[in-house]
Protein backbone atom coordinates (compact mmCIF):
# COMPACT_ATOMS: atom_id res chain seq x y z
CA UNK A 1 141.65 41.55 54.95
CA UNK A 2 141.39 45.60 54.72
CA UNK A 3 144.60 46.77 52.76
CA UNK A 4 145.78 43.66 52.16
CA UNK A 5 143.09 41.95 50.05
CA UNK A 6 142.06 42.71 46.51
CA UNK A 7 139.54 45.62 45.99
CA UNK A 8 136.07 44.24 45.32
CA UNK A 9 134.63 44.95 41.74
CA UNK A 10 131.40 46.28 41.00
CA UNK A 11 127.51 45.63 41.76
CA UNK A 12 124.65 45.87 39.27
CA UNK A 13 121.07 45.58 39.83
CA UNK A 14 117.92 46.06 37.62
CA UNK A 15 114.18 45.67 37.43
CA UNK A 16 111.88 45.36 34.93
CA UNK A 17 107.99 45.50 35.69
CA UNK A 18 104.39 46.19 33.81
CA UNK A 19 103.24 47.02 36.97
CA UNK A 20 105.80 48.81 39.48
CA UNK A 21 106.14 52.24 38.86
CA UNK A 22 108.56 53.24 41.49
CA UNK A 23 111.51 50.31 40.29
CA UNK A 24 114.43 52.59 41.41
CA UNK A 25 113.35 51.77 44.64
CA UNK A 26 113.25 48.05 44.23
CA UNK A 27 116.64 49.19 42.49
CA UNK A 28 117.72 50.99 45.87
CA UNK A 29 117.09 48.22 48.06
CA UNK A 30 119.09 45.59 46.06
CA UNK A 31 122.14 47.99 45.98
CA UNK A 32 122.40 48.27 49.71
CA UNK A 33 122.33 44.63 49.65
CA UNK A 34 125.30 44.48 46.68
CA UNK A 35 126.92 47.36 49.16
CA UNK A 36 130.34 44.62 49.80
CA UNK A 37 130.56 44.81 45.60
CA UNK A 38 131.72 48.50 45.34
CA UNK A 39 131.29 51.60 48.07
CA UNK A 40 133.33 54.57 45.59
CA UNK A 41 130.03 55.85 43.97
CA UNK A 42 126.34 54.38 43.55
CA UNK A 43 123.95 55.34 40.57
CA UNK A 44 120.02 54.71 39.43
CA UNK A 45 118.49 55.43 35.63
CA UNK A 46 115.25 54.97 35.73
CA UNK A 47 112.39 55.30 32.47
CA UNK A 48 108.99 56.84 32.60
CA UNK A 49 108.56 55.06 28.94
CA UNK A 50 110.24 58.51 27.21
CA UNK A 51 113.15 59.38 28.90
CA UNK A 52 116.13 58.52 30.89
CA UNK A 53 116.32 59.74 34.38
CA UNK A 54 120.02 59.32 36.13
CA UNK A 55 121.18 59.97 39.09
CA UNK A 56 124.50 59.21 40.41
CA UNK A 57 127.13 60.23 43.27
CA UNK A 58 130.06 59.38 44.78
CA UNK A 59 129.58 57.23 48.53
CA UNK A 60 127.90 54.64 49.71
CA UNK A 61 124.09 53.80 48.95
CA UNK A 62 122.67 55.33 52.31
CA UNK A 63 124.94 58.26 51.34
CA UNK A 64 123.84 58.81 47.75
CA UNK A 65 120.38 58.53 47.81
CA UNK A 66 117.48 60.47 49.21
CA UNK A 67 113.37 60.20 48.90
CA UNK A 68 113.42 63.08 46.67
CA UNK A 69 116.08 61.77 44.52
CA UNK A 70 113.92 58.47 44.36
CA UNK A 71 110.81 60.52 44.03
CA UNK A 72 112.22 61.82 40.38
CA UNK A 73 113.46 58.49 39.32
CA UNK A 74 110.12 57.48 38.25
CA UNK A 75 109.18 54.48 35.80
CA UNK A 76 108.68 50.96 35.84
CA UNK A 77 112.48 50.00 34.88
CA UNK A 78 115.31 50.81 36.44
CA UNK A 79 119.63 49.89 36.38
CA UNK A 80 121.78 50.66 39.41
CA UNK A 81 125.06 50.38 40.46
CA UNK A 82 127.69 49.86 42.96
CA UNK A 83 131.20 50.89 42.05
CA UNK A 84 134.72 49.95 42.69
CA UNK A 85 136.72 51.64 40.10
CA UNK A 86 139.49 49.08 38.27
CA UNK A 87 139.74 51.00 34.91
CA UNK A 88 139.60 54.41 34.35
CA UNK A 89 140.26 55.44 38.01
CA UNK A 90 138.08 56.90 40.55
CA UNK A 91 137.09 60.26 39.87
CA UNK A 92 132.91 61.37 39.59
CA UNK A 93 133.18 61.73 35.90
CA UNK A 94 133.57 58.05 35.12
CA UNK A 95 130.65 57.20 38.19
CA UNK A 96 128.02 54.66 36.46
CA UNK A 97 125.62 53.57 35.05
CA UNK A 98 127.21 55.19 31.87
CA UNK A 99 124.40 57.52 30.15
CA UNK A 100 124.87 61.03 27.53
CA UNK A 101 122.84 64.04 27.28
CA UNK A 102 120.77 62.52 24.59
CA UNK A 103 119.35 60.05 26.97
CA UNK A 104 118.90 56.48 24.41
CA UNK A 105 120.63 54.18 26.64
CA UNK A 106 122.17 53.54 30.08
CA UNK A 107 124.99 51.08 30.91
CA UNK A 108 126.08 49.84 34.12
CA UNK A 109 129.04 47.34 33.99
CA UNK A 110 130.43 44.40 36.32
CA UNK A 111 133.82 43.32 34.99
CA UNK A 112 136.96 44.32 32.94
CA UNK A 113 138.04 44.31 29.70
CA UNK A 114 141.25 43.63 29.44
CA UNK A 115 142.25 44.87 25.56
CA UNK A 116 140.25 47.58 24.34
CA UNK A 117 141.85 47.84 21.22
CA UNK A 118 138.97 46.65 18.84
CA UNK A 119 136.76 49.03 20.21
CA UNK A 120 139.33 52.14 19.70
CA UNK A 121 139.85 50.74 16.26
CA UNK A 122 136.12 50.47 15.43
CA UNK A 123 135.78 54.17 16.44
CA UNK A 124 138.95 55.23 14.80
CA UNK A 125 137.45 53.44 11.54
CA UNK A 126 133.90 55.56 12.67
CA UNK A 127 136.09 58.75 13.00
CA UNK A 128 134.75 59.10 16.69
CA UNK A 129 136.80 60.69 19.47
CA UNK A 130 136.70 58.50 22.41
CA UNK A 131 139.76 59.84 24.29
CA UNK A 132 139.01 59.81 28.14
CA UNK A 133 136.84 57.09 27.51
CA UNK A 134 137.01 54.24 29.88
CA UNK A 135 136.21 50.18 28.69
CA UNK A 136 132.98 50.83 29.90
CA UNK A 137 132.22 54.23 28.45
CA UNK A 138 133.63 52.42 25.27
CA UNK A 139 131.28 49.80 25.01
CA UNK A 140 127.90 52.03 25.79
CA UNK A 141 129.38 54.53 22.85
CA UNK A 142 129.63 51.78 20.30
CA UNK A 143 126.35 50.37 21.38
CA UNK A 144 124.76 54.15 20.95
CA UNK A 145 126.53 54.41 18.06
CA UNK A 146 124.39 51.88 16.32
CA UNK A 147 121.37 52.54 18.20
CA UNK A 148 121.47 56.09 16.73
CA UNK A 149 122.23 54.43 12.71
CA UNK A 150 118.42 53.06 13.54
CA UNK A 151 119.51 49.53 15.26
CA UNK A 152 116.96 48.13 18.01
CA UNK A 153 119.22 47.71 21.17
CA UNK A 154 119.18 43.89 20.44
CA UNK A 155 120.21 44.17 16.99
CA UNK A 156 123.25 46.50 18.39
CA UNK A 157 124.27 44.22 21.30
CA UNK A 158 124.77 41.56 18.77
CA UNK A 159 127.22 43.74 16.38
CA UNK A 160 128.94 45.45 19.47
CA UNK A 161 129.30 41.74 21.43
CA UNK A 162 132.42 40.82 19.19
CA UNK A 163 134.64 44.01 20.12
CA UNK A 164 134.51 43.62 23.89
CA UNK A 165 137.32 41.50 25.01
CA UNK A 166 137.19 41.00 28.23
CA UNK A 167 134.95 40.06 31.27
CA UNK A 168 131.67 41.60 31.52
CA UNK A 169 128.24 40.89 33.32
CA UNK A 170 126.23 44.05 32.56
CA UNK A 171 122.56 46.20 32.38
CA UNK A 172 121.27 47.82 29.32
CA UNK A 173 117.97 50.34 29.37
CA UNK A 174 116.78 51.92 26.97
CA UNK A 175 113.27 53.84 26.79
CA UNK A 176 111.16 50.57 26.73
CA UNK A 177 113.66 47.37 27.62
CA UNK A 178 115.89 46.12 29.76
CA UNK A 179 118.97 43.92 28.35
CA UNK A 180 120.84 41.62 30.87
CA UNK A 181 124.61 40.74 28.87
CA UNK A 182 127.55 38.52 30.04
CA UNK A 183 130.23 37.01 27.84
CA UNK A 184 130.91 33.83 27.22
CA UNK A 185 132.98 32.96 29.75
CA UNK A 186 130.79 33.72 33.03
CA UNK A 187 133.47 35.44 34.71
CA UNK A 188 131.61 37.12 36.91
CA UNK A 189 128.40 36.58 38.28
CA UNK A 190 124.41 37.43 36.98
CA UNK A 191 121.33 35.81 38.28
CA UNK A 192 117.63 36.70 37.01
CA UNK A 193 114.82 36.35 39.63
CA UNK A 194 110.82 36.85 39.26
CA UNK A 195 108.68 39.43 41.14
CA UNK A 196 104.71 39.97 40.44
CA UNK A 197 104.55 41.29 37.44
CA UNK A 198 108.15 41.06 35.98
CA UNK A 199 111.32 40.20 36.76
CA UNK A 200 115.11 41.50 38.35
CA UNK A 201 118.86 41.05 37.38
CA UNK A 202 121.25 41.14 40.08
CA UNK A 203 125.30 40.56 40.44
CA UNK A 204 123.88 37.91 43.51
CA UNK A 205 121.26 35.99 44.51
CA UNK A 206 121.68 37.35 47.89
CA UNK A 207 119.80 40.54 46.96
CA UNK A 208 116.94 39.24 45.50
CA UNK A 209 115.01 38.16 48.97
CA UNK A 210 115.22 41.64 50.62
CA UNK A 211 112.95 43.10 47.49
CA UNK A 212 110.83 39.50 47.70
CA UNK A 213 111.69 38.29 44.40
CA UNK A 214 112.35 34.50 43.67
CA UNK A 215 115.24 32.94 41.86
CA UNK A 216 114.82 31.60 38.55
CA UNK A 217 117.97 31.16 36.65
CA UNK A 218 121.70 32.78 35.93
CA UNK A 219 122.50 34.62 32.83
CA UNK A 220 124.55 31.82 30.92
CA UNK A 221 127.49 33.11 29.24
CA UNK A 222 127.14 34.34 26.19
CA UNK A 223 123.59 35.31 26.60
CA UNK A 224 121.46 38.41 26.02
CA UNK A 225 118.44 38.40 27.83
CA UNK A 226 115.82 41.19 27.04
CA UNK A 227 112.86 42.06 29.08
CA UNK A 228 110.16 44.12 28.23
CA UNK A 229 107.07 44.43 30.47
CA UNK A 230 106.83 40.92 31.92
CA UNK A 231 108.20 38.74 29.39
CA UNK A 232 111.57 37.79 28.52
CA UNK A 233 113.43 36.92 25.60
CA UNK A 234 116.87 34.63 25.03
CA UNK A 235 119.63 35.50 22.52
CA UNK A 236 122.48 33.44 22.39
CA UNK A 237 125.36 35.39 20.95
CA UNK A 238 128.26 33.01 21.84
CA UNK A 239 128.86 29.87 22.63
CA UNK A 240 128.83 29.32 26.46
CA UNK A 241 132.26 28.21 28.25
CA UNK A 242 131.62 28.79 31.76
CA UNK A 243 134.72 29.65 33.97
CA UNK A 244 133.12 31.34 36.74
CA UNK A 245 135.96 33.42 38.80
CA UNK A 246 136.81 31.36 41.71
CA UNK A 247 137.72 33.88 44.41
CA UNK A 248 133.85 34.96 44.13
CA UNK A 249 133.52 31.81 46.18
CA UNK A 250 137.11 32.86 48.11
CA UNK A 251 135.62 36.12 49.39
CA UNK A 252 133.96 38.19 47.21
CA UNK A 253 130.18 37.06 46.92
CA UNK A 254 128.16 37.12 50.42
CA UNK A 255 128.34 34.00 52.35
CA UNK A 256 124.20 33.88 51.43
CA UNK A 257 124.45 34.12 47.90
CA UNK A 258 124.36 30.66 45.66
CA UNK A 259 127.17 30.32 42.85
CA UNK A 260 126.66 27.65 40.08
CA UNK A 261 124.18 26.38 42.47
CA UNK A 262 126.55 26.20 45.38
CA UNK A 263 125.72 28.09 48.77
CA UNK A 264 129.00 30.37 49.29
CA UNK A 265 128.55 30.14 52.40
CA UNK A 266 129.22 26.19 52.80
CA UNK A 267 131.64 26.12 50.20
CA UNK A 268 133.64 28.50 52.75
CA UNK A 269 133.25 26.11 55.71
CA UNK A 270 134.83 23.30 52.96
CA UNK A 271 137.60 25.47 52.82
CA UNK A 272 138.14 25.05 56.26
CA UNK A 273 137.10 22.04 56.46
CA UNK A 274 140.05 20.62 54.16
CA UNK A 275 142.22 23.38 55.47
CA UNK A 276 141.91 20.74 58.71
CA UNK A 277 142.04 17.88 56.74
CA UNK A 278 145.91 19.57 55.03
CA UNK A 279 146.84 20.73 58.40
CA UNK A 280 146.74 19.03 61.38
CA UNK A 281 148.13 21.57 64.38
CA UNK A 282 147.98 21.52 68.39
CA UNK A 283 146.36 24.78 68.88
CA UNK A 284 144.23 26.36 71.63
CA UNK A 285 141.79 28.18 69.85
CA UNK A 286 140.22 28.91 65.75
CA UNK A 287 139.67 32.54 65.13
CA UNK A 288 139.19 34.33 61.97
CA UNK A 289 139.72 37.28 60.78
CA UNK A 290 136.34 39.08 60.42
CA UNK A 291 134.31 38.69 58.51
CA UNK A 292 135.20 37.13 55.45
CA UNK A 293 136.98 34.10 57.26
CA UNK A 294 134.34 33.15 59.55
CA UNK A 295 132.89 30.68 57.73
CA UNK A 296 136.37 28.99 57.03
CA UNK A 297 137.25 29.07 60.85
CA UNK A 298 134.27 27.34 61.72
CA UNK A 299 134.63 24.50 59.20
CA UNK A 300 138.18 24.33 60.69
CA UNK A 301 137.08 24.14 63.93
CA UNK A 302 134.56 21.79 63.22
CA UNK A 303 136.96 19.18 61.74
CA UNK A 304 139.87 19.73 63.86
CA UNK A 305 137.74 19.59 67.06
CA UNK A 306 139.62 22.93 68.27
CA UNK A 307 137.47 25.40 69.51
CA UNK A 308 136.50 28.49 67.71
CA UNK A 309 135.94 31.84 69.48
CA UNK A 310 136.57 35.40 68.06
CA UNK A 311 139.83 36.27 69.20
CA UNK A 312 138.65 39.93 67.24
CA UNK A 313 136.60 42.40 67.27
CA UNK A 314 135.76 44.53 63.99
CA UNK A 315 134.93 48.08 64.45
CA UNK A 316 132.27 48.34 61.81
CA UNK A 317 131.82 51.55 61.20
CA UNK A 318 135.61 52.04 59.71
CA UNK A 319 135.30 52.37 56.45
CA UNK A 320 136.25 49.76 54.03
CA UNK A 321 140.54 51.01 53.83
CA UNK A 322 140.81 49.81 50.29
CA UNK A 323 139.05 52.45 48.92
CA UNK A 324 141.83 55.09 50.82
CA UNK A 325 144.22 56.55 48.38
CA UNK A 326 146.88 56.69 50.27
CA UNK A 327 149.05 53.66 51.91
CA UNK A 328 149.74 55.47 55.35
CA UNK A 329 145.74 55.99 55.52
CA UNK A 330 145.11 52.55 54.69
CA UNK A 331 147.39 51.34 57.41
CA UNK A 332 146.24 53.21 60.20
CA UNK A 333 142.33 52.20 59.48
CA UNK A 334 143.44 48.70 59.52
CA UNK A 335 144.92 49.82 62.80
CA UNK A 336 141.51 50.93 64.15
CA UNK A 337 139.38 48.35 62.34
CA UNK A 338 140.46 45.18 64.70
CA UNK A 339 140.63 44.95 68.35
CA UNK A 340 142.48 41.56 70.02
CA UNK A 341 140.72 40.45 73.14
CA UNK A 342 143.31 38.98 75.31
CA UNK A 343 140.84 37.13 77.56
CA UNK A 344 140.64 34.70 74.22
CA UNK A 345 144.01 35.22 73.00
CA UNK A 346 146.31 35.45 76.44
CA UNK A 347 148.86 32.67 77.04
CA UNK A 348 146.61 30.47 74.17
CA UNK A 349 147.94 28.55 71.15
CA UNK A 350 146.42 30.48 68.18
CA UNK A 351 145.44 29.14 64.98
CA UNK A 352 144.48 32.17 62.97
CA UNK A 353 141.84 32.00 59.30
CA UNK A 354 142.13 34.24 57.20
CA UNK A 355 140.99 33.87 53.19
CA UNK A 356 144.18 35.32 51.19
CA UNK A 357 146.68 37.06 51.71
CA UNK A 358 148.09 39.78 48.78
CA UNK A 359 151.35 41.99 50.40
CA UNK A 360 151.38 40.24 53.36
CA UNK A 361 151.31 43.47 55.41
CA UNK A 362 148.06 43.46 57.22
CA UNK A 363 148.90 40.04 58.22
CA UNK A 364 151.97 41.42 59.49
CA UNK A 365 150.35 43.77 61.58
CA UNK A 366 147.23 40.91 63.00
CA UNK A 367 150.11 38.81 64.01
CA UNK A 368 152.31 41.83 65.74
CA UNK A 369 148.46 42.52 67.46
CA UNK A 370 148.01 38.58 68.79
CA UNK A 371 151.64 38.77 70.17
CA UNK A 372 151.10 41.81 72.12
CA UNK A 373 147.69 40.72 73.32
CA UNK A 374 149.30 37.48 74.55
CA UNK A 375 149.06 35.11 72.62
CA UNK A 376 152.00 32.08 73.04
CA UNK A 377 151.68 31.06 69.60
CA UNK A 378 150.28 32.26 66.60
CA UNK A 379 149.76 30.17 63.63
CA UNK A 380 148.19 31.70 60.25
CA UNK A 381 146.30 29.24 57.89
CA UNK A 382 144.98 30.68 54.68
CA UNK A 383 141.61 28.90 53.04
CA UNK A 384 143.01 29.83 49.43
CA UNK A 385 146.19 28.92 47.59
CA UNK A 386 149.07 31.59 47.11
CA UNK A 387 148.37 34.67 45.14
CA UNK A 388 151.35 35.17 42.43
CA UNK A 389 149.60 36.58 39.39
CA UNK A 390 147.59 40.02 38.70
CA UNK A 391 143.75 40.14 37.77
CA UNK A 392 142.52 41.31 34.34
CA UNK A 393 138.68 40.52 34.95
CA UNK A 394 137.59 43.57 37.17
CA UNK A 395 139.46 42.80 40.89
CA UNK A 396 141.80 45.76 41.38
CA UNK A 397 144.83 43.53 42.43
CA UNK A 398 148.34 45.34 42.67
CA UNK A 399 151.32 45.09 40.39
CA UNK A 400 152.37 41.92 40.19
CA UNK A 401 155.60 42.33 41.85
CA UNK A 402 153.74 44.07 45.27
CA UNK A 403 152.08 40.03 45.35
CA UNK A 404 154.32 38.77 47.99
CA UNK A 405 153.96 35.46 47.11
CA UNK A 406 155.23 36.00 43.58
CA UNK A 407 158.26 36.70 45.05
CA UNK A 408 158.43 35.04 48.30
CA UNK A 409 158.48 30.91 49.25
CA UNK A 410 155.75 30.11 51.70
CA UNK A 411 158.82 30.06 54.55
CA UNK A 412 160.07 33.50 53.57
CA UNK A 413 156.13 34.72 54.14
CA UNK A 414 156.16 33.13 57.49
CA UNK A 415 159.08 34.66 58.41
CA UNK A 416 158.00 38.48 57.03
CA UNK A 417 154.69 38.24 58.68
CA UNK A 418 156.92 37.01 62.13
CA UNK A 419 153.78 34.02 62.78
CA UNK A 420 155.15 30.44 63.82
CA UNK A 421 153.60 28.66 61.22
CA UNK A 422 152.21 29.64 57.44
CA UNK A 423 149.84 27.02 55.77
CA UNK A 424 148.40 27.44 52.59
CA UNK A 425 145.12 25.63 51.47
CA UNK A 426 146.10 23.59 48.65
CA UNK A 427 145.58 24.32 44.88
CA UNK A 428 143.10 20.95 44.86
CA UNK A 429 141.41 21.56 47.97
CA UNK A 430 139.95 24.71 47.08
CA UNK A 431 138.56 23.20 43.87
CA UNK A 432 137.02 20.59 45.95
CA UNK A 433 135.78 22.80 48.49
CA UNK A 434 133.72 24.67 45.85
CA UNK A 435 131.89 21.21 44.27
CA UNK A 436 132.37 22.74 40.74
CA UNK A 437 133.99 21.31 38.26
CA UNK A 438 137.86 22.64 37.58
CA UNK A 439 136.75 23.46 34.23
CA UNK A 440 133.98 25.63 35.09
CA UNK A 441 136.60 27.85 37.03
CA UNK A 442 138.88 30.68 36.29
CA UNK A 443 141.37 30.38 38.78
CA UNK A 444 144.55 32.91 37.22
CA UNK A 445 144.72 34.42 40.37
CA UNK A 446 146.29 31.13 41.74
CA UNK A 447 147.65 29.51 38.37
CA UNK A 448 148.32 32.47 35.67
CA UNK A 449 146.23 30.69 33.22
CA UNK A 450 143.85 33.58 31.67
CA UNK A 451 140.52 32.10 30.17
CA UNK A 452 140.03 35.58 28.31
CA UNK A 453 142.86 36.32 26.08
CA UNK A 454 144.63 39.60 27.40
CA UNK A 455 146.43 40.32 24.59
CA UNK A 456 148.52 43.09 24.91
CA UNK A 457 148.91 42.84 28.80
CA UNK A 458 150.71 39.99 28.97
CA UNK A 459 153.88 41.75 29.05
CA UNK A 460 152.80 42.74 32.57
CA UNK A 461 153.01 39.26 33.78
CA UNK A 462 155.91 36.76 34.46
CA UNK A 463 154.71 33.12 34.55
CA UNK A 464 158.65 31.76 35.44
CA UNK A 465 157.09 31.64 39.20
């Protein structure tokens, strides 16, 4: 959706071997495929067994790394990570995973906390100046605070686990372990697979096949999982209540990754599929809007017996436009990112899939470029419910009042965007699509009801919508 959908969050990878001494290159490989997660900056720490070696830049994987930086990052455990900045902003100085000069532990985070007022009172309490410190930077200083006081890094998890509150999936490494940490709600995503000789964390399944490692199990919620050498060991800090973030299975996660043992990419064609089943329209043609949609459109098409064709094409070597700073720069990459092909589009009925939409202005703009590539009719259909309430859980979403449909009916939409017809998957068809239980879901995005407690911030929402 370029400028118009919510900014990814962030990708973290790790492996932990007896045998591999080069892991930041398994590391490298499984952060080109966690690329979609985060393309602002990309970091490796590595251990030799008696220090920490980190390196870290802003760009994109391919960008960041070359064979002599993965030539010093020796050892047989390594953390990496993909950012997209949602606290803290964007600058170099806040690039992960999180390490000091004194080289005990690195941190690379996936998530958001939402208050981070325990943690500034703990260190307030400590007499420790944390100002410039971001959530994450917050949590690796209280965990090397007690790591310093003599704690083992499990023993320091388990007193740091109670000031975090918020979402986090995340990557500990210290001279000899690896910790794999996600609270108790299982906002967002972490798998652990197997590999000769050890074994490898990852934000999604859908990296673990390009380094030939095998699935075994997530990280439940709540859980601390340390590995050292080959083996692995279970803590269970809190008690589990899974409410895995729904728009994972919306758009973020790749269509080949597996969610609460779904395959994303099918529970996309059920979007479609009961997108169809909502909607019944005389149309021409199904085409999505690359690529996140794709699967959608085809489960549409499938159902609806419409054809599907791509009625774009993406210029893929645009970068991502979320990550410009500036609106006007946004807008004009979204400008160069899609091409219309009129022989597809010219004189047809057009039934457009798309997965959300957030201000409503790059759907503007697709339906503007299917009018002036011919199209007699252009009809948008959207395989998620309306957005109308801000993110606290790591998804860099805009104030709520810039969510047009916190402030816009579904026939007001239709008429900003200038399309012929607006449809909205329903609230209970995307549950069903996804074959999880409700319960198992966060879904404030679509309702305003915030598993995790955010505290303070609730002043920032209005739930009278």
């Amino acid at each position: 959706m370029m400028d118009d959908i919510l900014a990814e969050k962030c990708g973290i990878f790790g492996v932990c071997s007896k045998d591999v001494d080069e892991a930041a290159r398994l590391v490298y490989v499984g952060l080109w495929a966690l690329q979609h997660r985060g393309q602002e900056s990309s970091g490796i720490t590595s251990t030799d067994g008696k220090t920490l070696l980190t390196y870290k830049a802003s760009g994109l994987v391919a960008q960041v790394f070359s064979e002599e930086h993965l030539q010093i990052l020796k050892g047989r455990m390594a953390i990496g990570h993909n950012r997209y900045s949602t606290s803290g902003g964007s600058d170099d100085a806040h690039n992960q995973p999180v390490v000091r000069k004194d080289n005990h532990i690195a941190l690379a985070h996936n998530g958001n906390l939402a208050s981070v007022v325990k943690l500034e009172e703990f260190f307030r309490e400590k007499k420790v100046d944390v100002s410039g410190y971001n959530d994450t930077e917050l949590m690796h200083e209280a965990l090397r605070y007690y790591y310093l006081k003599g704690d083992t890094i499990e023993q320091a998890m388990k007193r740091v686990f109670p000031l975090c509150t918020g979402v986090f999936s995340m990557l500990i490494l210290t001279h000899d372990k690896m910790v794999a940490v996600r609270d108790e709600y299982g906002i967002r995503p972490l798998s652990i697979a197997k590999i000769e000789g050890g074994h490898v964390v990852s934000s999604e399944t859908c990296a673990f096949p390009t380094i030939g490692a095998f699935y075994l199990r997530d990280v439940h919620p709540g859980e601390m999982v340390v590995f050292y050498k080959d083996k692995m060991k279970s803590y269970h800090l809190a008690k589990p209540k899974q409410k895995l973030d729904v728009f994972e299975f919306v758009y973020f996660a790749r269509p080949d990754s597996m969610l609460l043992g779904q395959s994303v990419n099918e529970v996309r064609k059920n979007l479609g599929r009961n997108l169809a089943k909502e909607y019944k329209i005389k149309a021409d043609v199904v085409v999505p809007v690359p690529d996140s949609a794709i699967p959608a459109a085809l489960g549409y098409s499938e159902v609806s017996g419409i054809p599907f064709d791509h009625g774009f094409i993406k210029n893929r070597y645009i970068h991502r436009t979320f990550i410009r700073p500036v609106q006007h720069q946004r807008e004009r990459d979204a400008q160069m990112k899609l091409n219309p092909l009129p022989s597809v589009l010219k004189g047809k009925r057009v039934i457009v899939i798309d997965d959300s939409i957030v201000r409503g202005t790059t759907s503007r703009k697709l339906v503007s470029l299917l009018r002036r590539a011919g199209a007699k009719k252009v009809y948008m259909l959207i395989s998620s419910p309306p957005i109308k309430f801000p993110d606290f859980y790591g998804i860099d979403t805009p104030l709520q009042k810039d969510l047009i449909a916190s402030h816009m009916s579904v026939e007001q939409i239709k008429k900003f965007m200038g399309a012929d017809g607006l449809y909205f998957l329903s609230y209970k068809g995307l549950i069903r699509a996804t074959g999880v239980p409700e319960n198992k879901l966060s879904t404030s995005l679509f309702t305003g009801t915030y598993p995790v407690d955010i505290l303070e911030r609730k002043k920032e929402v209005s739930f009278d919508i």
